[in-house]
ModelCIF file with pLDDT and N, C-alpha, C, O atoms, coordinates in Angstrom:
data_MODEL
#
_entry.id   MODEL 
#
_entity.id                         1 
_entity.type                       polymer 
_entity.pdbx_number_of_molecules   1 
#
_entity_poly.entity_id                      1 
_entity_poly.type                           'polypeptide(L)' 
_entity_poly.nstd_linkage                   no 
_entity_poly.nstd_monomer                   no 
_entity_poly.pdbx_seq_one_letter_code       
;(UNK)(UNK)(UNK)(UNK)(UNK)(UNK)(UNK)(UNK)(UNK)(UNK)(UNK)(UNK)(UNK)(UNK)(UNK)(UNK)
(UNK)(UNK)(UNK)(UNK)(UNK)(UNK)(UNK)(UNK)(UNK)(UNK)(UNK)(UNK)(UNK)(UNK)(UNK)(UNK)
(UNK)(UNK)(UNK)(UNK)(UNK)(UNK)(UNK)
;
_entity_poly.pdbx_seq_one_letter_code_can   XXXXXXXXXXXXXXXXXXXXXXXXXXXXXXXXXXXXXXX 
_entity_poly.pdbx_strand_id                 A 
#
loop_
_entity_poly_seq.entity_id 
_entity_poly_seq.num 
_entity_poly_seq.mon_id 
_entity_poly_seq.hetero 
1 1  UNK n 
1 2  UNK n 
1 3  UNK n 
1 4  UNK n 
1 5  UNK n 
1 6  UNK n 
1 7  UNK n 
1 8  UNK n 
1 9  UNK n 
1 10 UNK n 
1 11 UNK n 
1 12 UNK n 
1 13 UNK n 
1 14 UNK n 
1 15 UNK n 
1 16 UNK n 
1 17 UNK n 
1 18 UNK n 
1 19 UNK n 
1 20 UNK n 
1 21 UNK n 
1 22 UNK n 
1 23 UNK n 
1 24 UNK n 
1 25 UNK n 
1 26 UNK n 
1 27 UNK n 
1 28 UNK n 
1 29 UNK n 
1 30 UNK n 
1 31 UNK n 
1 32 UNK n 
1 33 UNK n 
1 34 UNK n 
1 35 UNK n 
1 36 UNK n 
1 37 UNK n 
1 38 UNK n 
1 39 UNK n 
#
_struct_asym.id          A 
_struct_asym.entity_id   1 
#
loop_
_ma_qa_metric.id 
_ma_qa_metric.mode 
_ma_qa_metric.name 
_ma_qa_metric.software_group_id 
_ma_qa_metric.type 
1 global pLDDT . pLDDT 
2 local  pLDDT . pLDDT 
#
_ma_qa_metric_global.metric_id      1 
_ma_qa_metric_global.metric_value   92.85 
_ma_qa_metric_global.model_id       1 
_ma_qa_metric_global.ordinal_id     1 
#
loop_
_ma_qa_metric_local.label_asym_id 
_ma_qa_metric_local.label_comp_id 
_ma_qa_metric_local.label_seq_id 
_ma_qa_metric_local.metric_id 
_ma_qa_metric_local.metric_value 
_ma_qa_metric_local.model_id 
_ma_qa_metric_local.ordinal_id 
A UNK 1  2 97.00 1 1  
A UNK 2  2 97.00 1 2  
A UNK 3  2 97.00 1 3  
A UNK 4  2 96.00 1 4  
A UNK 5  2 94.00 1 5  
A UNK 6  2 90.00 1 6  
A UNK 7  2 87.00 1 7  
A UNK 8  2 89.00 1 8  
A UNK 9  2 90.00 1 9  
A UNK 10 2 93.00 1 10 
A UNK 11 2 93.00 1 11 
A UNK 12 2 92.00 1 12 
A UNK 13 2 93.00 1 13 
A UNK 14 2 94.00 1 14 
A UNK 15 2 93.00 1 15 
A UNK 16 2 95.00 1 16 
A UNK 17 2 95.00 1 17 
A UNK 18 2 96.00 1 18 
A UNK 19 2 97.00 1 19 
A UNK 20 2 96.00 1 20 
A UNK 21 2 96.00 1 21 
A UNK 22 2 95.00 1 22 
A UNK 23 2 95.00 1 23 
A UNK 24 2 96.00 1 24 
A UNK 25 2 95.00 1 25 
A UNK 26 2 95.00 1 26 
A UNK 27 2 93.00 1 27 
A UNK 28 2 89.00 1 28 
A UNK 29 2 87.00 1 29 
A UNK 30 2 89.00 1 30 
A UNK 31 2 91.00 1 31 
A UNK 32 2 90.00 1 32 
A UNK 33 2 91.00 1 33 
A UNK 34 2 92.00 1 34 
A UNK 35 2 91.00 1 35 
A UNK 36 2 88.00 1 36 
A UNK 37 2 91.00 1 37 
A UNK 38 2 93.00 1 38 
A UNK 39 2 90.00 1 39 
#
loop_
_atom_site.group_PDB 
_atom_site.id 
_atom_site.type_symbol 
_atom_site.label_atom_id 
_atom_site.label_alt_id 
_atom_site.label_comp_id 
_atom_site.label_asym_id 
_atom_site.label_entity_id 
_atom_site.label_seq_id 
_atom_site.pdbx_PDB_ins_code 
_atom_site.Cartn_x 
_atom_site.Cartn_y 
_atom_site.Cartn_z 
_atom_site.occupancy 
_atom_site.B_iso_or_equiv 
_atom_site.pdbx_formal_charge 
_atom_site.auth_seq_id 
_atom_site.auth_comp_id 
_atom_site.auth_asym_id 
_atom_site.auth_atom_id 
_atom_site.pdbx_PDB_model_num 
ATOM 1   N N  . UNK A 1 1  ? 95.467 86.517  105.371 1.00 97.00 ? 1  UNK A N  1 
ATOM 2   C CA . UNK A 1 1  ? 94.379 86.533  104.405 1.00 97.00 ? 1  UNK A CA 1 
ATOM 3   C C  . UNK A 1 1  ? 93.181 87.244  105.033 1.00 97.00 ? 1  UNK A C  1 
ATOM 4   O O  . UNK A 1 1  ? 92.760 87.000  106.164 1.00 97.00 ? 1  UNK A O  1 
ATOM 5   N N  . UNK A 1 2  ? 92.687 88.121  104.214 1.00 97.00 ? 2  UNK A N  1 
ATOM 6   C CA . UNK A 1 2  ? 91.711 88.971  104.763 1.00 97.00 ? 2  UNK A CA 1 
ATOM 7   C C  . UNK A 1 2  ? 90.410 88.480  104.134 1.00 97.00 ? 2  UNK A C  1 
ATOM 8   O O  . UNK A 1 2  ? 90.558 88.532  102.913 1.00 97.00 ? 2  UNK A O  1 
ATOM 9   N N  . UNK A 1 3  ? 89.011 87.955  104.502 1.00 97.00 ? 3  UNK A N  1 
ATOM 10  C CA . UNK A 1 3  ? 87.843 87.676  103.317 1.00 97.00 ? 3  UNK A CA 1 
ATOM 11  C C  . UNK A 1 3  ? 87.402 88.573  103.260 1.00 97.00 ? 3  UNK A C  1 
ATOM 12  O O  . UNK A 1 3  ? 87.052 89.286  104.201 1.00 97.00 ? 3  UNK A O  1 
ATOM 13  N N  . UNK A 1 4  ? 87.299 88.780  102.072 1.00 96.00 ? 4  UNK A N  1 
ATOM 14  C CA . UNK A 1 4  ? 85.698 89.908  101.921 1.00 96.00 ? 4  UNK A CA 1 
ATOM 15  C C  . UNK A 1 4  ? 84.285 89.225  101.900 1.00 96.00 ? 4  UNK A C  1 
ATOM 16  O O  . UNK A 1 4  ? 84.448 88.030  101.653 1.00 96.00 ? 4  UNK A O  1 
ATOM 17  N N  . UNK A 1 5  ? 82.742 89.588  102.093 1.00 94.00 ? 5  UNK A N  1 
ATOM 18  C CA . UNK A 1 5  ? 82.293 89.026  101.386 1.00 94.00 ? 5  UNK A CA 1 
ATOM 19  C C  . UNK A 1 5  ? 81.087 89.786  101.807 1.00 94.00 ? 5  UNK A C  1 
ATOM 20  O O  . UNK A 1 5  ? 81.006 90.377  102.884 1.00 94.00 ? 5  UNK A O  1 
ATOM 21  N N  . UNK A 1 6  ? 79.966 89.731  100.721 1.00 90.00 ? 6  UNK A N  1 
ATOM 22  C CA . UNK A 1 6  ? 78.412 90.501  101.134 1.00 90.00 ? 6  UNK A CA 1 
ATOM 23  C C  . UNK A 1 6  ? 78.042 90.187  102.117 1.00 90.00 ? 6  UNK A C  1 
ATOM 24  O O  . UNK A 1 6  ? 77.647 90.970  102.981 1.00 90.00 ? 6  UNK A O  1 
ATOM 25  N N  . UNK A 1 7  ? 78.102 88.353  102.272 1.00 87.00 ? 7  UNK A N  1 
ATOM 26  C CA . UNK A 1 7  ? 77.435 88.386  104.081 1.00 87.00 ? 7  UNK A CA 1 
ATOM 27  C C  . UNK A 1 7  ? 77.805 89.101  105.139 1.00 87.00 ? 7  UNK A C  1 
ATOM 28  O O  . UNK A 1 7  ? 78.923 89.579  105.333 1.00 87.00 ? 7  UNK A O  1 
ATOM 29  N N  . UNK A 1 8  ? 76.440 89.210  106.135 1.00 89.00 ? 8  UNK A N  1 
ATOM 30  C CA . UNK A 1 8  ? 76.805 89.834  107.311 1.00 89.00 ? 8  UNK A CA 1 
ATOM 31  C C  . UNK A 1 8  ? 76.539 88.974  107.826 1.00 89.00 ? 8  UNK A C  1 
ATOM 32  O O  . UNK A 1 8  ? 75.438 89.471  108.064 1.00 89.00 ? 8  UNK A O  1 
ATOM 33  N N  . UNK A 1 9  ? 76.454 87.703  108.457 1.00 90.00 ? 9  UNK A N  1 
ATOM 34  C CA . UNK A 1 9  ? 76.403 86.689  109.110 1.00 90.00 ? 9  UNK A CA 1 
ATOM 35  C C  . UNK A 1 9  ? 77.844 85.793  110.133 1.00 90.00 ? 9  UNK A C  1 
ATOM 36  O O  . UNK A 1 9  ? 78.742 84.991  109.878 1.00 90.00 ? 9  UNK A O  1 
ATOM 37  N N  . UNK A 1 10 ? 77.345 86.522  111.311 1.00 93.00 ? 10 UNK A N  1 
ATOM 38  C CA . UNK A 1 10 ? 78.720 86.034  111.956 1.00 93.00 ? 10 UNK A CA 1 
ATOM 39  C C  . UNK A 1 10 ? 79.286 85.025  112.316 1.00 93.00 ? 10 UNK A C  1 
ATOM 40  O O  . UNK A 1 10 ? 80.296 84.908  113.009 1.00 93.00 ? 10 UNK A O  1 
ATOM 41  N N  . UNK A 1 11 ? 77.977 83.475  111.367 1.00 93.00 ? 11 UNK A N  1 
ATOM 42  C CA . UNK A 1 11 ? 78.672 82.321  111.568 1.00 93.00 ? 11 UNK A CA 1 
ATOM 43  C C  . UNK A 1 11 ? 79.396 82.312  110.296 1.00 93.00 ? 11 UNK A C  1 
ATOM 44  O O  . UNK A 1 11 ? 79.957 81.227  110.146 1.00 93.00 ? 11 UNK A O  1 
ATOM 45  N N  . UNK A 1 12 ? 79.628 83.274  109.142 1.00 92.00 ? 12 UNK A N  1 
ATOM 46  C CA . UNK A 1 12 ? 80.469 82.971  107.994 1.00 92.00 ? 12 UNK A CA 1 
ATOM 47  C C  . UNK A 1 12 ? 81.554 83.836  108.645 1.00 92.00 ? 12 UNK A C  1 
ATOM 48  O O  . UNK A 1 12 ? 82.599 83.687  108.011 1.00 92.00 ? 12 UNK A O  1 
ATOM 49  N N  . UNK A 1 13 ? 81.685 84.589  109.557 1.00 93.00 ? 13 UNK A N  1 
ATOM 50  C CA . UNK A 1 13 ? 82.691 85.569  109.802 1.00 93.00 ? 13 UNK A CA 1 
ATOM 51  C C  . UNK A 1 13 ? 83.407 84.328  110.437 1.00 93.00 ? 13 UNK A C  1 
ATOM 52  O O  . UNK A 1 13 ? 84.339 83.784  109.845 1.00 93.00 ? 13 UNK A O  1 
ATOM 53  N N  . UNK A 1 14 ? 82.973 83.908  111.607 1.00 94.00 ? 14 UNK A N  1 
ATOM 54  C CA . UNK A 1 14 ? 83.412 82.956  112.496 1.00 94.00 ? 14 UNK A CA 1 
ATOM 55  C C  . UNK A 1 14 ? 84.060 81.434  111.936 1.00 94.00 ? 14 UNK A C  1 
ATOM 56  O O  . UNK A 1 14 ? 84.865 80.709  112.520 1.00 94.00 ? 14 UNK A O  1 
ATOM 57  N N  . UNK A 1 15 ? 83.357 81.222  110.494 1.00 93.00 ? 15 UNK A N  1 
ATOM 58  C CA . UNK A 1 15 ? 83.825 79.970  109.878 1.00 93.00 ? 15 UNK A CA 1 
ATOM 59  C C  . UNK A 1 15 ? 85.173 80.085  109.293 1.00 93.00 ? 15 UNK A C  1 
ATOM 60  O O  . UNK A 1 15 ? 85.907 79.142  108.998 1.00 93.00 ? 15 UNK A O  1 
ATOM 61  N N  . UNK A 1 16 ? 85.459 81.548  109.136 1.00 95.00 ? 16 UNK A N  1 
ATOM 62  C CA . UNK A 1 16 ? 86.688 82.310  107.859 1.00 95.00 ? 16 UNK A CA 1 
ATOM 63  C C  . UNK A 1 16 ? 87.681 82.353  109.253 1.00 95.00 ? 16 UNK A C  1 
ATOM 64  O O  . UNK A 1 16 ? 88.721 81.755  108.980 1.00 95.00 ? 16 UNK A O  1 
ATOM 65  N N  . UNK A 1 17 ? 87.696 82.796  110.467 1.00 95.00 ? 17 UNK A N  1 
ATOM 66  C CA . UNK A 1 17 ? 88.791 82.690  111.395 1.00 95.00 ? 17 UNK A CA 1 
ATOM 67  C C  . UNK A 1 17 ? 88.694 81.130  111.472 1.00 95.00 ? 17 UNK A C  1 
ATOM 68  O O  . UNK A 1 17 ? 89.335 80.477  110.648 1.00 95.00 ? 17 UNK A O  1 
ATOM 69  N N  . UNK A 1 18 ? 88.079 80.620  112.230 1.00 96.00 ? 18 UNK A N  1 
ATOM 70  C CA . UNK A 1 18 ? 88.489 78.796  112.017 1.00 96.00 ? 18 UNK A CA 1 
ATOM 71  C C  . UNK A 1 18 ? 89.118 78.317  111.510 1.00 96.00 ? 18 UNK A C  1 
ATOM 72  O O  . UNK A 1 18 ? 89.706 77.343  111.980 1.00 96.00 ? 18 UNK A O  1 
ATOM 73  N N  . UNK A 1 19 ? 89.411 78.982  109.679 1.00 97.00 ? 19 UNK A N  1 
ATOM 74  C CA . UNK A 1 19 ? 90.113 78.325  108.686 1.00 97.00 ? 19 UNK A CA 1 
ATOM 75  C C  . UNK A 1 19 ? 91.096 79.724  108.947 1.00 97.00 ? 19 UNK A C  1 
ATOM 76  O O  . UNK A 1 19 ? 91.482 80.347  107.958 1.00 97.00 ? 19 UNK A O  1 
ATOM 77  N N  . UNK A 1 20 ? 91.432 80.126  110.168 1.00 96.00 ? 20 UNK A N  1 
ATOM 78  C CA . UNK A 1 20 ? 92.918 81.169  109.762 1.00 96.00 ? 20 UNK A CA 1 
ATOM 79  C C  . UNK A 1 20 ? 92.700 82.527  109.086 1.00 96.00 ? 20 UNK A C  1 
ATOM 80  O O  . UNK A 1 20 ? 93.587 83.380  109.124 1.00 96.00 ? 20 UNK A O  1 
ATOM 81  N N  . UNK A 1 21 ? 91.442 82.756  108.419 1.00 96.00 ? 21 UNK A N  1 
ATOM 82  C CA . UNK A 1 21 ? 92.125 84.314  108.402 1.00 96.00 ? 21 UNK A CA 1 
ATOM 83  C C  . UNK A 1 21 ? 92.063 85.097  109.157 1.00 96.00 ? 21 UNK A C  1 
ATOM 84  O O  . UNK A 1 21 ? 91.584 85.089  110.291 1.00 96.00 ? 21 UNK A O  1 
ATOM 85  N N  . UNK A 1 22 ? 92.646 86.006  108.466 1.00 95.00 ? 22 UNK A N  1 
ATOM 86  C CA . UNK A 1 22 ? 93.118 87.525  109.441 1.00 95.00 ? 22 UNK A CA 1 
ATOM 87  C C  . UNK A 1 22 ? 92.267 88.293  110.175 1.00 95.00 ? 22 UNK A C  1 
ATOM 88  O O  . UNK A 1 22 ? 92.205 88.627  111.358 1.00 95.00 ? 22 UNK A O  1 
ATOM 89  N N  . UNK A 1 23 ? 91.342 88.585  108.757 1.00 95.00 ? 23 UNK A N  1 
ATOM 90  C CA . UNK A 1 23 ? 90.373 89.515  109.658 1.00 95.00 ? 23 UNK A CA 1 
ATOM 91  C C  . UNK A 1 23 ? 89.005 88.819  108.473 1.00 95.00 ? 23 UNK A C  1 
ATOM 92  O O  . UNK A 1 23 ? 89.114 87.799  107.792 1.00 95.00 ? 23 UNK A O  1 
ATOM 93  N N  . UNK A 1 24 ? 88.017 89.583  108.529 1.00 96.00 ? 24 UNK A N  1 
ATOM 94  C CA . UNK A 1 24 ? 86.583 89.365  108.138 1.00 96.00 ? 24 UNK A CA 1 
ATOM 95  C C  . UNK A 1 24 ? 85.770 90.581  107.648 1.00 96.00 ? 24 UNK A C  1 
ATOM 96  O O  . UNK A 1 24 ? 85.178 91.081  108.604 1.00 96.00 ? 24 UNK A O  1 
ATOM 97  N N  . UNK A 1 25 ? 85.501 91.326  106.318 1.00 95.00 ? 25 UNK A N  1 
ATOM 98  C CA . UNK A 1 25 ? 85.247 92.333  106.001 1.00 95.00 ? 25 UNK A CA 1 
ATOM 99  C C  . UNK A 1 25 ? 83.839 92.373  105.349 1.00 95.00 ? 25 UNK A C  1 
ATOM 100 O O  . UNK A 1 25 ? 83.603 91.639  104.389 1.00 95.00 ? 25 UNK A O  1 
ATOM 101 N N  . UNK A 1 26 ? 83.049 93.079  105.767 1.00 95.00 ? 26 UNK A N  1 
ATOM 102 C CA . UNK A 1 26 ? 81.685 92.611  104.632 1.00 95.00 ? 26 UNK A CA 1 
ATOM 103 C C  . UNK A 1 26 ? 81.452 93.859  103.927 1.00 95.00 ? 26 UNK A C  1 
ATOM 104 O O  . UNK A 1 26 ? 81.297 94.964  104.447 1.00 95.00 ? 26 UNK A O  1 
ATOM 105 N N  . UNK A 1 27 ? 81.442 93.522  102.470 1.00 93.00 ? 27 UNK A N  1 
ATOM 106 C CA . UNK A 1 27 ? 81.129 94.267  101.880 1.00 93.00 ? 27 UNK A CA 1 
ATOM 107 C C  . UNK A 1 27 ? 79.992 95.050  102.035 1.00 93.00 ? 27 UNK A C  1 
ATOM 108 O O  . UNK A 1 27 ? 78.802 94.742  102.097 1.00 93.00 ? 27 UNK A O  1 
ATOM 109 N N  . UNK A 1 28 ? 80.688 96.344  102.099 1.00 89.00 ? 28 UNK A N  1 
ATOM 110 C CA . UNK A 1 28 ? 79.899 97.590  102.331 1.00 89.00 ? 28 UNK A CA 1 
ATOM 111 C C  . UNK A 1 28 ? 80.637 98.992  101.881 1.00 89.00 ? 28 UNK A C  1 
ATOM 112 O O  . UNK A 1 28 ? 81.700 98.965  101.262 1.00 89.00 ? 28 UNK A O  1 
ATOM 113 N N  . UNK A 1 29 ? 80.066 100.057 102.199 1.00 87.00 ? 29 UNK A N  1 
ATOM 114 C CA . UNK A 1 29 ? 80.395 101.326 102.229 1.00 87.00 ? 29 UNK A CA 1 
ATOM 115 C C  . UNK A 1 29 ? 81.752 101.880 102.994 1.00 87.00 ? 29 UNK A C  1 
ATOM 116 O O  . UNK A 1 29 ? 82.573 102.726 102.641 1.00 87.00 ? 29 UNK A O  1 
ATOM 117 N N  . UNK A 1 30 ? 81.686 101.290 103.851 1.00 89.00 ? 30 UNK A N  1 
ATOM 118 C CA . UNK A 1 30 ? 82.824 101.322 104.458 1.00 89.00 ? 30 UNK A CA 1 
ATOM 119 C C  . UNK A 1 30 ? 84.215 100.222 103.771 1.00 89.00 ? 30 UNK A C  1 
ATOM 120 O O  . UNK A 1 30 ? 85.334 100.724 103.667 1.00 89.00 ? 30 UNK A O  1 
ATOM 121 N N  . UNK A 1 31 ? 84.040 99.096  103.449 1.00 91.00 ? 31 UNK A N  1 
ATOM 122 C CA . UNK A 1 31 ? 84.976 98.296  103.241 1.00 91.00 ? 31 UNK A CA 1 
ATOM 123 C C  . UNK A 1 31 ? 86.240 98.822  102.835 1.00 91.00 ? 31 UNK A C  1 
ATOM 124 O O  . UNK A 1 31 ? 87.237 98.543  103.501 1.00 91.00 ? 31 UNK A O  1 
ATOM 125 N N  . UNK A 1 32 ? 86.314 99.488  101.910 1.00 90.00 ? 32 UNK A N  1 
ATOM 126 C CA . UNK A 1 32 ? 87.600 100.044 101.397 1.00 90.00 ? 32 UNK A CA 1 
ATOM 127 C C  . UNK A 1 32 ? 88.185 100.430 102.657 1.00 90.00 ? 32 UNK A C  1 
ATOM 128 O O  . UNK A 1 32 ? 89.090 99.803  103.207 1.00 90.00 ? 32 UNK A O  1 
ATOM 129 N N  . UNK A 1 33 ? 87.479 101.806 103.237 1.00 91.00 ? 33 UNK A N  1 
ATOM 130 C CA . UNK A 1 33 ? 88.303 102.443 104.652 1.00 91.00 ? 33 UNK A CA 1 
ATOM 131 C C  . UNK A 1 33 ? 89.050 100.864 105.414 1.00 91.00 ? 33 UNK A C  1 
ATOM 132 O O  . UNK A 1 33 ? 90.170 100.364 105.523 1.00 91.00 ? 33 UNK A O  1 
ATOM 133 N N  . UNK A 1 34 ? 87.766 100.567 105.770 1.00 92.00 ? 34 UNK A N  1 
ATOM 134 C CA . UNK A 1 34 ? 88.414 99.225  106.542 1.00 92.00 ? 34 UNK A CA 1 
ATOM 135 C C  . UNK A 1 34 ? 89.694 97.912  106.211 1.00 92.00 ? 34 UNK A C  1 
ATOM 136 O O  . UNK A 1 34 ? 90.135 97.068  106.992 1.00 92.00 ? 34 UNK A O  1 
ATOM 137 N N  . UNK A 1 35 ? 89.993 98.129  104.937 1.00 91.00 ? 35 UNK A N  1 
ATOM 138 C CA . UNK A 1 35 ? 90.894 96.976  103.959 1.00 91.00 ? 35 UNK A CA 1 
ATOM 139 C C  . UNK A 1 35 ? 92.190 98.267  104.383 1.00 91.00 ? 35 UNK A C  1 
ATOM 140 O O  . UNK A 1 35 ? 93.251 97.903  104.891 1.00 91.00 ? 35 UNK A O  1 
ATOM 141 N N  . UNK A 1 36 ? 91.971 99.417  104.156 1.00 88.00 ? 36 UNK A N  1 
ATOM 142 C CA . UNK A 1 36 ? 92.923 100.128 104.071 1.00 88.00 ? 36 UNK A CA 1 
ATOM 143 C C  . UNK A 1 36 ? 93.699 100.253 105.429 1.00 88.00 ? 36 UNK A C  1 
ATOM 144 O O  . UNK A 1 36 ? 94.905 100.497 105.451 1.00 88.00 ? 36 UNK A O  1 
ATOM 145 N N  . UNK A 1 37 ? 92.815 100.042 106.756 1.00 91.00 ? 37 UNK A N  1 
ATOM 146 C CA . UNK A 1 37 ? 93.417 100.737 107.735 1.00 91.00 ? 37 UNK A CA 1 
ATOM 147 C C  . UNK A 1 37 ? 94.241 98.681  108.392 1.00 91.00 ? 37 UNK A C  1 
ATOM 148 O O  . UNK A 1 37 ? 95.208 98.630  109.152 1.00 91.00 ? 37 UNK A O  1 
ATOM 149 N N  . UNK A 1 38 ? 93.829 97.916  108.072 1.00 93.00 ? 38 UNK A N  1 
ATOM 150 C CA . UNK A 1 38 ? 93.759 96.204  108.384 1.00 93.00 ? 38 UNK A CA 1 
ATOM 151 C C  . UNK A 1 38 ? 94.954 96.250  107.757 1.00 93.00 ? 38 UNK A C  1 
ATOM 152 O O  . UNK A 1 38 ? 95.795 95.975  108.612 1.00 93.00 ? 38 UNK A O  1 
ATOM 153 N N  . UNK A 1 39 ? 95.702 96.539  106.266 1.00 90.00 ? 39 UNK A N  1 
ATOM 154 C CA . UNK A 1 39 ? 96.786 96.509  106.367 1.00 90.00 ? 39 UNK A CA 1 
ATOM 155 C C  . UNK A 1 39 ? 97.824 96.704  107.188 1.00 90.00 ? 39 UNK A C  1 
ATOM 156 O O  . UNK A 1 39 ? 98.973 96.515  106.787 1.00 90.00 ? 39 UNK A O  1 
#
C-alpha cells in the first residue's frame, strides 16, 4: 500500500510506515513520476 497525501509532514509519513505501508508520497508535481517509478 502506497499513501498519498498533501501533507509534507514526516510524522504523517512516519505514522503510514508504522501501520505497514510501502512507501509515502505527497502530493505534488512530481507525484505521478514518483507512483510510476514505486511500482
Amino acid at each position: 500500500v502506497v499513501i498519498l497525501s498533501s501533507q509534507d509532514k514526516i510524522e504523517v509519513a512516519v505514522n503510514c510506515m508504522h501501520h505497514k505501508a510501502f512507501d509515502y508520497v505527497v502530493k505534488s508535481e512530481t507525484a505521478f513520476f514518483r507512483l510510476q517509478k514505486i511500482i
